[in-house]
N, C-alpha and C. Protein backbone atom coordinates (compact mmCIF):
# COMPACT_ATOMS: atom_id res chain seq x y z
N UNK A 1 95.36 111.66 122.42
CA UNK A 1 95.47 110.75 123.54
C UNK A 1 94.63 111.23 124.71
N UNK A 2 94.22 112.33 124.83
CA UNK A 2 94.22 113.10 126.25
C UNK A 2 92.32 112.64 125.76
N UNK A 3 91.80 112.64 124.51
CA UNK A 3 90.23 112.45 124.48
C UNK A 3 90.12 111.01 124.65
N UNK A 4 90.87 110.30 124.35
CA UNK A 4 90.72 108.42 124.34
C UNK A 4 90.85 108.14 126.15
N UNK A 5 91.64 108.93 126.73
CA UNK A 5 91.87 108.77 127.92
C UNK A 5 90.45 108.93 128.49
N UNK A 6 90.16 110.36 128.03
CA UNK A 6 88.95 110.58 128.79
C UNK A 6 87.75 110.10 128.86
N UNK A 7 87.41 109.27 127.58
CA UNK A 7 86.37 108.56 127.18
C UNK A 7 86.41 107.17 128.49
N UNK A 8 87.62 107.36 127.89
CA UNK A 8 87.94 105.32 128.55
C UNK A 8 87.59 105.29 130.37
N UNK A 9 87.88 106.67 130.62
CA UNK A 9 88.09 107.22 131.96
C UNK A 9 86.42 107.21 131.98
N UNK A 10 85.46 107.84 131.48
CA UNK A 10 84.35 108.06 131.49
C UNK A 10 83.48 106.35 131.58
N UNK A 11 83.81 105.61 130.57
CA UNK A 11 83.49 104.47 130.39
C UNK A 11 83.64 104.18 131.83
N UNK A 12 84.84 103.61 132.50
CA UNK A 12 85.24 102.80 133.20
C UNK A 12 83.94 103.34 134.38
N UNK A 13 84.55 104.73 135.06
CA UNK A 13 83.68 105.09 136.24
C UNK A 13 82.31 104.86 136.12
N UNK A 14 81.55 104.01 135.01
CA UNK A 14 80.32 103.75 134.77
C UNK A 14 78.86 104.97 134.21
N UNK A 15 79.72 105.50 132.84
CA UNK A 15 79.31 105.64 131.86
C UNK A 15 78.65 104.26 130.89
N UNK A 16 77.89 104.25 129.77
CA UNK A 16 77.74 103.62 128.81
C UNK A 16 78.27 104.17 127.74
N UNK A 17 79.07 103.17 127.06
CA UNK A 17 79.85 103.74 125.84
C UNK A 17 78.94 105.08 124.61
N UNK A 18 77.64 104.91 124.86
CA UNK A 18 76.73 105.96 123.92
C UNK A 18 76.78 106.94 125.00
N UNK A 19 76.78 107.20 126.14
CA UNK A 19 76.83 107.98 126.98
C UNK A 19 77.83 108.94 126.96
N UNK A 20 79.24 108.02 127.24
CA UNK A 20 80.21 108.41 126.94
C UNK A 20 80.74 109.16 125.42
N UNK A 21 80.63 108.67 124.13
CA UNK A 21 80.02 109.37 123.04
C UNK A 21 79.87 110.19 122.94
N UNK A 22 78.61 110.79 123.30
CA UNK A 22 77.86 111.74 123.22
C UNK A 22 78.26 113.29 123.69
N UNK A 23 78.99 112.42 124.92
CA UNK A 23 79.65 113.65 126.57
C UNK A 23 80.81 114.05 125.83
N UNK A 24 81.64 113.66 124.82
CA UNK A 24 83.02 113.93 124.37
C UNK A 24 83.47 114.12 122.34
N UNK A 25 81.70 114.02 122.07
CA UNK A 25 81.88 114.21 120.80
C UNK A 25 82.21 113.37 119.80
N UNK A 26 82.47 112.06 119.97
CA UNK A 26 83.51 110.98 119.17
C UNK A 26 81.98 109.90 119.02
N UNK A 27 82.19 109.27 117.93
CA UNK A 27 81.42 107.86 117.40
C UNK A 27 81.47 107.17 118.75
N UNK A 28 80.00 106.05 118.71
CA UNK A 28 80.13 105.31 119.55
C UNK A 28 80.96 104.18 119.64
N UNK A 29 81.18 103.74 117.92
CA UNK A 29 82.40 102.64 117.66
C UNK A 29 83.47 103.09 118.45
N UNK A 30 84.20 103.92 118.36
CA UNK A 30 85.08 104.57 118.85
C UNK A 30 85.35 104.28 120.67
N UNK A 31 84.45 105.04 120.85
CA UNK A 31 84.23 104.67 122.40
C UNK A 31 84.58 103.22 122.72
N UNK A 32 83.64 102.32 122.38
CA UNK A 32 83.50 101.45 122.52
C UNK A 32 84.98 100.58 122.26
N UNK A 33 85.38 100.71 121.04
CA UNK A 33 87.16 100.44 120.92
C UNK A 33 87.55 100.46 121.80
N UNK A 34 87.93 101.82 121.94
CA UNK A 34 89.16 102.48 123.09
C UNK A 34 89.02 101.55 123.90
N UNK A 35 87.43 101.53 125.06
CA UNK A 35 87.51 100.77 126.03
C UNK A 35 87.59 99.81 126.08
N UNK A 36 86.93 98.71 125.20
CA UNK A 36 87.57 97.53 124.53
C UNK A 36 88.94 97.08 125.42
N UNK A 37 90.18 97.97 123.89
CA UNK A 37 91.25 97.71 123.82
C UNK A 37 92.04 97.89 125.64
N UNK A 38 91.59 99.09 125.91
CA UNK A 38 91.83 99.13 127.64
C UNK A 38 91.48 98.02 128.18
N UNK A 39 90.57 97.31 128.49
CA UNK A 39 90.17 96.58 128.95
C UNK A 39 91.11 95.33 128.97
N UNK A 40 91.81 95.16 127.75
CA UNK A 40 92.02 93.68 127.23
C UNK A 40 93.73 93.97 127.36
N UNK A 41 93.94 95.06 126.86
CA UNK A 41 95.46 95.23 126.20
C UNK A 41 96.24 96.06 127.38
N UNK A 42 95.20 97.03 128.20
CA UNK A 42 95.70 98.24 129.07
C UNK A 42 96.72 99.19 127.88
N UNK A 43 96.01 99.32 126.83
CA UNK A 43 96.60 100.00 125.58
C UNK A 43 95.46 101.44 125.37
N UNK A 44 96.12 102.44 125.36
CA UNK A 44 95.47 103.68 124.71
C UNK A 44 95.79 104.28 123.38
N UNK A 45 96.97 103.88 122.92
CA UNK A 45 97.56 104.34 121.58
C UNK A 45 97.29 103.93 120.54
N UNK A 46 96.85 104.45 119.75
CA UNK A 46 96.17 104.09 118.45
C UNK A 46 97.34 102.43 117.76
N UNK A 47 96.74 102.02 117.45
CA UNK A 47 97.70 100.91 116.52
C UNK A 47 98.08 101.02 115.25
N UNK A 48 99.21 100.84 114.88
CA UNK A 48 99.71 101.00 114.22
C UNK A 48 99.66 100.58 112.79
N UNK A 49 99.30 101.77 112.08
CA UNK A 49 98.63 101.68 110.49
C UNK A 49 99.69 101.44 109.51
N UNK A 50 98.97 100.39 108.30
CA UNK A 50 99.68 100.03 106.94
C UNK A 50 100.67 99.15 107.57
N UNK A 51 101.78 98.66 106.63
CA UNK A 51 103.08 97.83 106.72
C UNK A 51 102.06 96.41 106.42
N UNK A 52 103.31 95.50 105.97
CA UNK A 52 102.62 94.13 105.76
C UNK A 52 101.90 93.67 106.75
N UNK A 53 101.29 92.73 105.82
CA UNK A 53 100.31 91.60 106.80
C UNK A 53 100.14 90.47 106.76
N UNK A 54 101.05 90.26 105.26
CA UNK A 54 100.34 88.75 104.61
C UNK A 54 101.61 88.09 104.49
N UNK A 55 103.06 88.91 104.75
CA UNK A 55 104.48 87.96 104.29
C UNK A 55 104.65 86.94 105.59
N UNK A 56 104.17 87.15 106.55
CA UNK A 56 104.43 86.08 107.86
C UNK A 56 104.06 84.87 107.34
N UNK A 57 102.24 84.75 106.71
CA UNK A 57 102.52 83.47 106.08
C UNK A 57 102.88 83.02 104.89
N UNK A 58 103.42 83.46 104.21
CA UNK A 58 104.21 82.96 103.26
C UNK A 58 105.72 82.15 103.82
N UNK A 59 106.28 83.20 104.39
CA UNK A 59 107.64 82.89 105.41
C UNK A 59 107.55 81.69 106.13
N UNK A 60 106.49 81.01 106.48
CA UNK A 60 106.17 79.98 107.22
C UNK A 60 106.82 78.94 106.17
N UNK A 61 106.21 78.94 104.80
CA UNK A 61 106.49 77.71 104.12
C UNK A 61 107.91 78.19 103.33
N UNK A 62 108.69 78.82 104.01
CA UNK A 62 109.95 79.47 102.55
C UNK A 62 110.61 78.15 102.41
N UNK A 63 110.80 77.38 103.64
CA UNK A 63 111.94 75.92 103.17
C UNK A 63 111.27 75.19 101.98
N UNK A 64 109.95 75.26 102.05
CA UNK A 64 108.81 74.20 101.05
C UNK A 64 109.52 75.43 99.75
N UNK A 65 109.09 76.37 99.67
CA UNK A 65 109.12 77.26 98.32
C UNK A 65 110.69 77.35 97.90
N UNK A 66 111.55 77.74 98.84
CA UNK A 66 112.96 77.42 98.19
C UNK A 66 113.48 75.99 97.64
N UNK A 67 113.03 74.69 98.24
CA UNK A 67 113.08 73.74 97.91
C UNK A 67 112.78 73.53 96.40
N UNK A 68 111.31 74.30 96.57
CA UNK A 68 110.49 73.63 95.34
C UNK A 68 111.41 74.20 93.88
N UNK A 69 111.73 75.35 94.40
CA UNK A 69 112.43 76.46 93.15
C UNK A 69 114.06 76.09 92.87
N UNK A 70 115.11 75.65 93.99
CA UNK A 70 116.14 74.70 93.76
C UNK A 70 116.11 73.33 93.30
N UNK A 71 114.65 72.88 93.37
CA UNK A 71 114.66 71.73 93.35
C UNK A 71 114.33 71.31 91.13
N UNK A 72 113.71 72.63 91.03
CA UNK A 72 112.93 72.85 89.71
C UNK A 72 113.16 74.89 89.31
N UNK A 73 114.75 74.97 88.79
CA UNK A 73 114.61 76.73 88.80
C UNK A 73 114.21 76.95 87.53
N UNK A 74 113.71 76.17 86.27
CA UNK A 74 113.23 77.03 85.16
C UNK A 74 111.83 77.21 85.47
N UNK A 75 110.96 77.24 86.26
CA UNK A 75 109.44 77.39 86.77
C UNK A 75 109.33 78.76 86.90
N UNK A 76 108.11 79.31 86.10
CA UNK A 76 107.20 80.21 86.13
C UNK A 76 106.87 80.18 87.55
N UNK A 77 106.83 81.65 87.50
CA UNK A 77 105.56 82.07 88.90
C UNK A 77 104.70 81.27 89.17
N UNK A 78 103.94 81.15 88.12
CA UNK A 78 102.39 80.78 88.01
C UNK A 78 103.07 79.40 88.38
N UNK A 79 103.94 78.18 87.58
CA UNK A 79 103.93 77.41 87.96
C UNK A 79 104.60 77.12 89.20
N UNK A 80 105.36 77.39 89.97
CA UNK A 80 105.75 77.46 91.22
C UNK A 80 104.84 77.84 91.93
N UNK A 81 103.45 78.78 91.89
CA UNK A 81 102.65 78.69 92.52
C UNK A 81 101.98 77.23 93.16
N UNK A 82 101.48 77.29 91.72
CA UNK A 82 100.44 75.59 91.18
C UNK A 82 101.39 74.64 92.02
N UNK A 83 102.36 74.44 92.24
CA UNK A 83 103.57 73.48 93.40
C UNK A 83 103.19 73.11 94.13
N UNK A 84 103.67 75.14 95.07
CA UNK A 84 103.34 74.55 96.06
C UNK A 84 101.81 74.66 96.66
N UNK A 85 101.04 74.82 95.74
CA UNK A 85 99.84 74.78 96.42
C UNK A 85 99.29 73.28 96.29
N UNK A 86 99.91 72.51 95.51
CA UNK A 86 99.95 70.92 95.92
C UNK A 86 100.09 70.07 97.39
N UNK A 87 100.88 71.55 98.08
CA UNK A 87 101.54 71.06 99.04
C UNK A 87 100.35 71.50 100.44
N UNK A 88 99.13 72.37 99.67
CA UNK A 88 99.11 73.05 100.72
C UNK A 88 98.81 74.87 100.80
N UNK A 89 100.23 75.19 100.39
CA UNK A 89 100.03 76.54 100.51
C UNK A 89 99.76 77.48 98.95
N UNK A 90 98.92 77.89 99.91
CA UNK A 90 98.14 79.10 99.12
C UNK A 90 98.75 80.48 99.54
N UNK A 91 98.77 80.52 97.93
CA UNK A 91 100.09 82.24 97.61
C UNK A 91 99.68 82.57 95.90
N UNK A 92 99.80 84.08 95.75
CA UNK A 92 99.51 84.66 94.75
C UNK A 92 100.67 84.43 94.10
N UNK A 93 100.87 84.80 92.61
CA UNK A 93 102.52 85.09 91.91
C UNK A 93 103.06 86.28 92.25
N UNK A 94 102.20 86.79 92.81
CA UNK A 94 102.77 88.85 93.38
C UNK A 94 103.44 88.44 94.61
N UNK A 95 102.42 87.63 95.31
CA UNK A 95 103.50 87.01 96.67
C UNK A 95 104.91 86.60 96.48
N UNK A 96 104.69 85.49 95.88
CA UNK A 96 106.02 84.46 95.85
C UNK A 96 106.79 85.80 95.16
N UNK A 97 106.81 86.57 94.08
CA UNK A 97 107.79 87.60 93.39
C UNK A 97 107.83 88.59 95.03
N UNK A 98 107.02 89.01 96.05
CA UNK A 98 107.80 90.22 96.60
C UNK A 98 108.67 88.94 97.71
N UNK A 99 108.24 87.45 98.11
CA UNK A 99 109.25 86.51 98.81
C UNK A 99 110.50 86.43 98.30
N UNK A 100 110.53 86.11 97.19
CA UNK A 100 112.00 86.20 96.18
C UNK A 100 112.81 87.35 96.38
N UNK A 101 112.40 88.66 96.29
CA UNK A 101 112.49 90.02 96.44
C UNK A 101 112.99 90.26 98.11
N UNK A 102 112.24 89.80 98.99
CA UNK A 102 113.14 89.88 100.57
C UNK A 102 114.07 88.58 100.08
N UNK A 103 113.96 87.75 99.74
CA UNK A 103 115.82 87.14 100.24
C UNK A 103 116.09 87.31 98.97
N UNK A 104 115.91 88.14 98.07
CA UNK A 104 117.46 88.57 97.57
C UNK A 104 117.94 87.64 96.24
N UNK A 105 116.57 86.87 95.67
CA UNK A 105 117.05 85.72 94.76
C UNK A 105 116.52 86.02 93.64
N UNK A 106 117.01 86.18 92.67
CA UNK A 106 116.70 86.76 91.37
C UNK A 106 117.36 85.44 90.33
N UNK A 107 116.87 84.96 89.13
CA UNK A 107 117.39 84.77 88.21
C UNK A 107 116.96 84.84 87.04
N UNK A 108 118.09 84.67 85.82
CA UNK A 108 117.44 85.44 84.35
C UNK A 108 117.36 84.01 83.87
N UNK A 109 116.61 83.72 82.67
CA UNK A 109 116.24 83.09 81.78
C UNK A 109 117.24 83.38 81.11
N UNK A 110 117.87 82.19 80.64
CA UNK A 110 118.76 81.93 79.22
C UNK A 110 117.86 82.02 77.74
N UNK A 111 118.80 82.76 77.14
CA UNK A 111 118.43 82.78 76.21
C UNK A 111 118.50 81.27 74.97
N UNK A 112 117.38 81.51 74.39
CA UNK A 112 117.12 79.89 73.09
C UNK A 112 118.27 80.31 72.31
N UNK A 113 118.25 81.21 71.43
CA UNK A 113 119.18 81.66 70.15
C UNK A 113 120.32 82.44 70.78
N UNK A 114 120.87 82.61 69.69
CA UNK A 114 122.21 83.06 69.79
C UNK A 114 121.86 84.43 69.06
N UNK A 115 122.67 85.47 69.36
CA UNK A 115 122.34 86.85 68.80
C UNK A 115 122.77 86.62 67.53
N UNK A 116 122.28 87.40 66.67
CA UNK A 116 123.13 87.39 65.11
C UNK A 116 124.02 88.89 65.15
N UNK A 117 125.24 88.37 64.40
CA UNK A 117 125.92 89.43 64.61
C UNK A 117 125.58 89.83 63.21
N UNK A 118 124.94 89.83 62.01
CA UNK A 118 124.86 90.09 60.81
C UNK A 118 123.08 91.15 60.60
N UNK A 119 122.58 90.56 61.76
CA UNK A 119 121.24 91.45 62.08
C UNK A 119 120.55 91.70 62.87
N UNK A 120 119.51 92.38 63.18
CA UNK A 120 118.74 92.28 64.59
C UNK A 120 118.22 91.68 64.84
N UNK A 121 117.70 91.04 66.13
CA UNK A 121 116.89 89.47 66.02
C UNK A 121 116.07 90.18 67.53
């Protein structure tokens, strides 16, 4: 924190971000960020890496996707995809499986046959 400060500090008092760079050791991208983000955000702290990015929009359409899946529950991934992208939204089958996965909705496929109790099937 104490080098982003100083850069940004350098920048501001009318440095050029390669100037600044150069005086403190760090990329000019860098520089240039920091002060950036100062500029816009009055933010010095790095932002915050990894965690999702992509479930917000999915979440947008969950009434459309729960609908579609109460409305029709023997549907494949794939085809519950193909749905709702009739509708619109565009989503992988990895998506819609980790959406299912936050609320908590799982179901099994019935089985066609009946087990044999006389052999293995």
């Amino acid at each position: 924190m104490d080098l982003r400060e100083r850069v940004v500090a350098a920048v501001a008092a009318g440095a050029s971000c390669h100037r600044a760079a150069a005086r403190f050791g760090v990329s000019v991208s860098s520089a240039s960020r920091w002060s950036e983000r100062f500029r816009q955000e009055g933010q010095l702290a790095p932002k915050p890496m990894g965690g999702d990015h992509t479930s917000q929009r999915i979440e947008a359409h969950a009434e459309l996707i729960l609908a579609t899946s109460k409305q029709e529950p023997r549907l494949f991934l794939r085809e519950l995809r193909n749905r709702v992208a009739e509708q619109g939204v565009q989503t992988s089958t990895s998506g819609l499986s980790r959406f299912f996965q936050r609320h908590r909705i799982t179901w099994k496929r019935v089985r066609h046959m009946h087990l044999s109790r006389s052999a293995r099937t």
